[in-house]
Protein backbone atom coordinates (compact mmCIF):
# COMPACT_ATOMS: atom_id res chain seq x y z
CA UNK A 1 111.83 104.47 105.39
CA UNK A 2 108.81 105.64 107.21
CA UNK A 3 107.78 109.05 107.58
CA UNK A 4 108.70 111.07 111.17
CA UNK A 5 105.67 111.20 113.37
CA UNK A 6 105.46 114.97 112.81
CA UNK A 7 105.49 114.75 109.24
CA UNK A 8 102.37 112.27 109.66
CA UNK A 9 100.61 114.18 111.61
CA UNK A 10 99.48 116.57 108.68
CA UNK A 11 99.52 113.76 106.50
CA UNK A 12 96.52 112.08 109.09
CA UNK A 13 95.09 115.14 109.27
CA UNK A 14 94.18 115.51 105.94
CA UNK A 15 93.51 112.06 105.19
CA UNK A 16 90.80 112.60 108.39
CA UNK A 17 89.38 115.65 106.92
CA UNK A 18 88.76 113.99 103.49
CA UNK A 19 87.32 111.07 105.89
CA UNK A 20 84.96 113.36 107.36
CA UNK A 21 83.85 114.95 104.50
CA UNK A 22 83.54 111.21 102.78
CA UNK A 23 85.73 112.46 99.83
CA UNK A 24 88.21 110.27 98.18
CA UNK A 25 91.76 111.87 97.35
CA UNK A 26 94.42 111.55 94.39
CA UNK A 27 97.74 112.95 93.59
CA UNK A 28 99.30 114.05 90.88
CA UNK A 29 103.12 114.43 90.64
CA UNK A 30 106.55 115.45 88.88
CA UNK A 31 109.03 117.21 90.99
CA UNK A 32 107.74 115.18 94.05
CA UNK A 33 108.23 111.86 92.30
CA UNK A 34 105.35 110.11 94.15
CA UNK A 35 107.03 111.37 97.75
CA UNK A 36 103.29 112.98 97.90
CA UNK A 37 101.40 109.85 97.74
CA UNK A 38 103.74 107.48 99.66
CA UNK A 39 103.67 109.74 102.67
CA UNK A 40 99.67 109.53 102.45
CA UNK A 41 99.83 105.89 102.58
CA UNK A 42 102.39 105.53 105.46
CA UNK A 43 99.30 106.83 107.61
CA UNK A 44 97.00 103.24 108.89
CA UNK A 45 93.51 103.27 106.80
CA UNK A 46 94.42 105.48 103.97
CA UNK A 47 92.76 103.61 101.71
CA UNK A 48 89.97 104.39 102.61
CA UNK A 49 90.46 107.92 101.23
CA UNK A 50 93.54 107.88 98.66
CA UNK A 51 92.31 106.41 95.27
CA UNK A 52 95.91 106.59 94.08
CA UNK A 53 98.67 108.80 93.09
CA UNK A 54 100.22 109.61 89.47
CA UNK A 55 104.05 110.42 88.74
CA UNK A 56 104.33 112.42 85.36
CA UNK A 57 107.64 113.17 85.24
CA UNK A 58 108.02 113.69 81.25
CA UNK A 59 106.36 115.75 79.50
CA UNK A 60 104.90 112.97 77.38
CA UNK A 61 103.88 111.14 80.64
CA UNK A 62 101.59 114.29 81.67
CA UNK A 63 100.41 114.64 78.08
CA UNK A 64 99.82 110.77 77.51
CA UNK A 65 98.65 109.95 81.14
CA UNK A 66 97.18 113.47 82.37
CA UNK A 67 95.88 114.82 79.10
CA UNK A 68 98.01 117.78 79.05
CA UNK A 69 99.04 119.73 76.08
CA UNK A 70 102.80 118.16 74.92
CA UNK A 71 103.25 121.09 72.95
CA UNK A 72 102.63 123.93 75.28
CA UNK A 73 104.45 121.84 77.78
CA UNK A 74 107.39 121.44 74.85
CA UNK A 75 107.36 125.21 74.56
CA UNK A 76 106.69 126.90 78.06
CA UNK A 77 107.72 123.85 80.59
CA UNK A 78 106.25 122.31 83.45
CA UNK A 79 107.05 124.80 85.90
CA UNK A 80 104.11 126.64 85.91
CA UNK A 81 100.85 127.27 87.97
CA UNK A 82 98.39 126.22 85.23
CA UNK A 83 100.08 122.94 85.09
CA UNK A 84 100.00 122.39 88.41
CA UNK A 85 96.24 122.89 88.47
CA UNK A 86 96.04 121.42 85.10
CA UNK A 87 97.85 118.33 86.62
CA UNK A 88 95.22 118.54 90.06
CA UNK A 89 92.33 118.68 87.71
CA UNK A 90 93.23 115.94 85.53
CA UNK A 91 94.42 113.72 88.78
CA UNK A 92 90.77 114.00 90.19
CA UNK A 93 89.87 112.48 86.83
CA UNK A 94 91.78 109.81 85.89
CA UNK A 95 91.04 108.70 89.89
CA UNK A 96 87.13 109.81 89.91
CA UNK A 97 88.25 111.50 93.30
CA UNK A 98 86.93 114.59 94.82
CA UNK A 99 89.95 115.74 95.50
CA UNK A 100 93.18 116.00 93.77
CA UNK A 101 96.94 117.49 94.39
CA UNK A 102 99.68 118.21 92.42
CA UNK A 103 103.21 119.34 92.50
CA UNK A 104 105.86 120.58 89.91
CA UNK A 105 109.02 122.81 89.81
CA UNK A 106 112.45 122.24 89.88
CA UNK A 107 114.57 120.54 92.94
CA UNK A 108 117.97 121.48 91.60
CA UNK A 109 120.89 121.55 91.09
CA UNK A 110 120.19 124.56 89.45
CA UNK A 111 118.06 126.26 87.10
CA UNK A 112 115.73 124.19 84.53
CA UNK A 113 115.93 124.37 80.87
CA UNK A 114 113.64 127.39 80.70
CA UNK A 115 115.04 129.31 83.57
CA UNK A 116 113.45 128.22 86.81
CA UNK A 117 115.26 128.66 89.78
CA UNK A 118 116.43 126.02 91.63
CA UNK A 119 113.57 125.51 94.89
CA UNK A 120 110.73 126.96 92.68
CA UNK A 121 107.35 124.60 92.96
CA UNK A 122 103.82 125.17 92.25
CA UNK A 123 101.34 123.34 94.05
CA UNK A 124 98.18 122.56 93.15
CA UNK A 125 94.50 121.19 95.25
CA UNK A 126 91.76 121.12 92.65
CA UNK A 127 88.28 120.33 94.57
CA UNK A 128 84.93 119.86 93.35
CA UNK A 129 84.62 123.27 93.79
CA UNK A 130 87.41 125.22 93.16
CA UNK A 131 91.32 125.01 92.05
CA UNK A 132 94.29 126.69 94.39
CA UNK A 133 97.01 127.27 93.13
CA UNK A 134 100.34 128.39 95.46
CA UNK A 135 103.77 129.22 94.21
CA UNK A 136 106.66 128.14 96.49
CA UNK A 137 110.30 129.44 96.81
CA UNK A 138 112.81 126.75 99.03
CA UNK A 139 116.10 126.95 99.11
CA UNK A 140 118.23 123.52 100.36
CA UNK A 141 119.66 120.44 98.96
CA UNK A 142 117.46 118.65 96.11
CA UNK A 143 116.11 115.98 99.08
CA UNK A 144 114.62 119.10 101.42
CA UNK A 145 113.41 120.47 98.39
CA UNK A 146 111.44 117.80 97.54
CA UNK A 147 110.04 116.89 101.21
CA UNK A 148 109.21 120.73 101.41
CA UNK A 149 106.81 120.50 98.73
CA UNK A 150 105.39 117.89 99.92
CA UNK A 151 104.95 119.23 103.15
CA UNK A 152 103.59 122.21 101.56
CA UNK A 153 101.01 120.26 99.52
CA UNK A 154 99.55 118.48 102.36
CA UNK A 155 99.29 121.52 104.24
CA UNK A 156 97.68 123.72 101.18
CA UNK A 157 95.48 120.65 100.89
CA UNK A 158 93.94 120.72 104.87
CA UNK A 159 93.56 124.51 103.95
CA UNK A 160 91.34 123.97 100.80
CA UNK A 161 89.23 121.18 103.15
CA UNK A 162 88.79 123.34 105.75
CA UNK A 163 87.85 126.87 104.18
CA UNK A 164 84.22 127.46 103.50
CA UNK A 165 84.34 126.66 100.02
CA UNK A 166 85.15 123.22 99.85
């Protein structure tokens, strides 16, 4: 099912600002589940920016695939801002693009296994430049959850394109 015109609007708009600034995006993704990436690529010509898009879901899948640290992950979760950045960083990577977002947190029902509430997220845009890291609080069914993050993501990633320090 496509994406509702307004929803693509932000999605072309960032897809137009990478365009412009002839950088090449990536995602990476857990709580999102590659809803992140799919709405990028419902927009006509997006492959001319998006060099692909990631789901680490596991743990082991954003240690094996992302590089991350299966033990700290094991120990503190995934629900975190340095993973989110961690997971932004490591997207731009794996893709060789200049730019790189990432989500993770918890869609519900209920609290994760280390006590994150139900609607928490972090969101991630790592540029060549810098890393931004935002924390989000939603509250909804597990489906709004999810399409509010990515929502979120796309907007936090216009903002990071169109700040001075790109």
């Amino acid at each position: 099912m496509d994406a509702p015109r307004e929803k693509l609007a932000s999605a072309r708009a960032l897809l137009a600002t990478c365009e412009e600034r002839g950088m090449s995006l990536a995602t990476a993704e857990s709580l999102t589940g590659g809803m992140l990436v799919a709405r990028l690529v419902d927009v006509p010509g997006a492959s001319r920016v998006v060099q692909g898009g990631v789901c680490t879901y596991s743990f082991e899948a954003k240690a094996s695939v992302l590089g991350l640290d299966l033990a700290d992950l094991q120990a503190k979760g995934a629900v975190r801002a340095e993973v989110a950045s961690s997971m932004a960083r490591a997207a731009r990577r794996v893709y060789g693009a200049d730019v790189a977002l990432a989500t993770t947190g918890v869609a519900g029902p209920g609290n994760d296994d280390y006590g994150n509430p139900e609607g928490l997220a972090y969101i991630a845009v790592s540029t060549p430049s810098r890393d931004i890291v935002r924390e989000v609080r939603l509250t909804g069914a597990r489906p709004t959850i999810r399409a509010g993050v990515v929502d979120d993501a796309i907007a936090l990633g216009i903002e990071a394109l169109t700040s001075a320090n790109v």
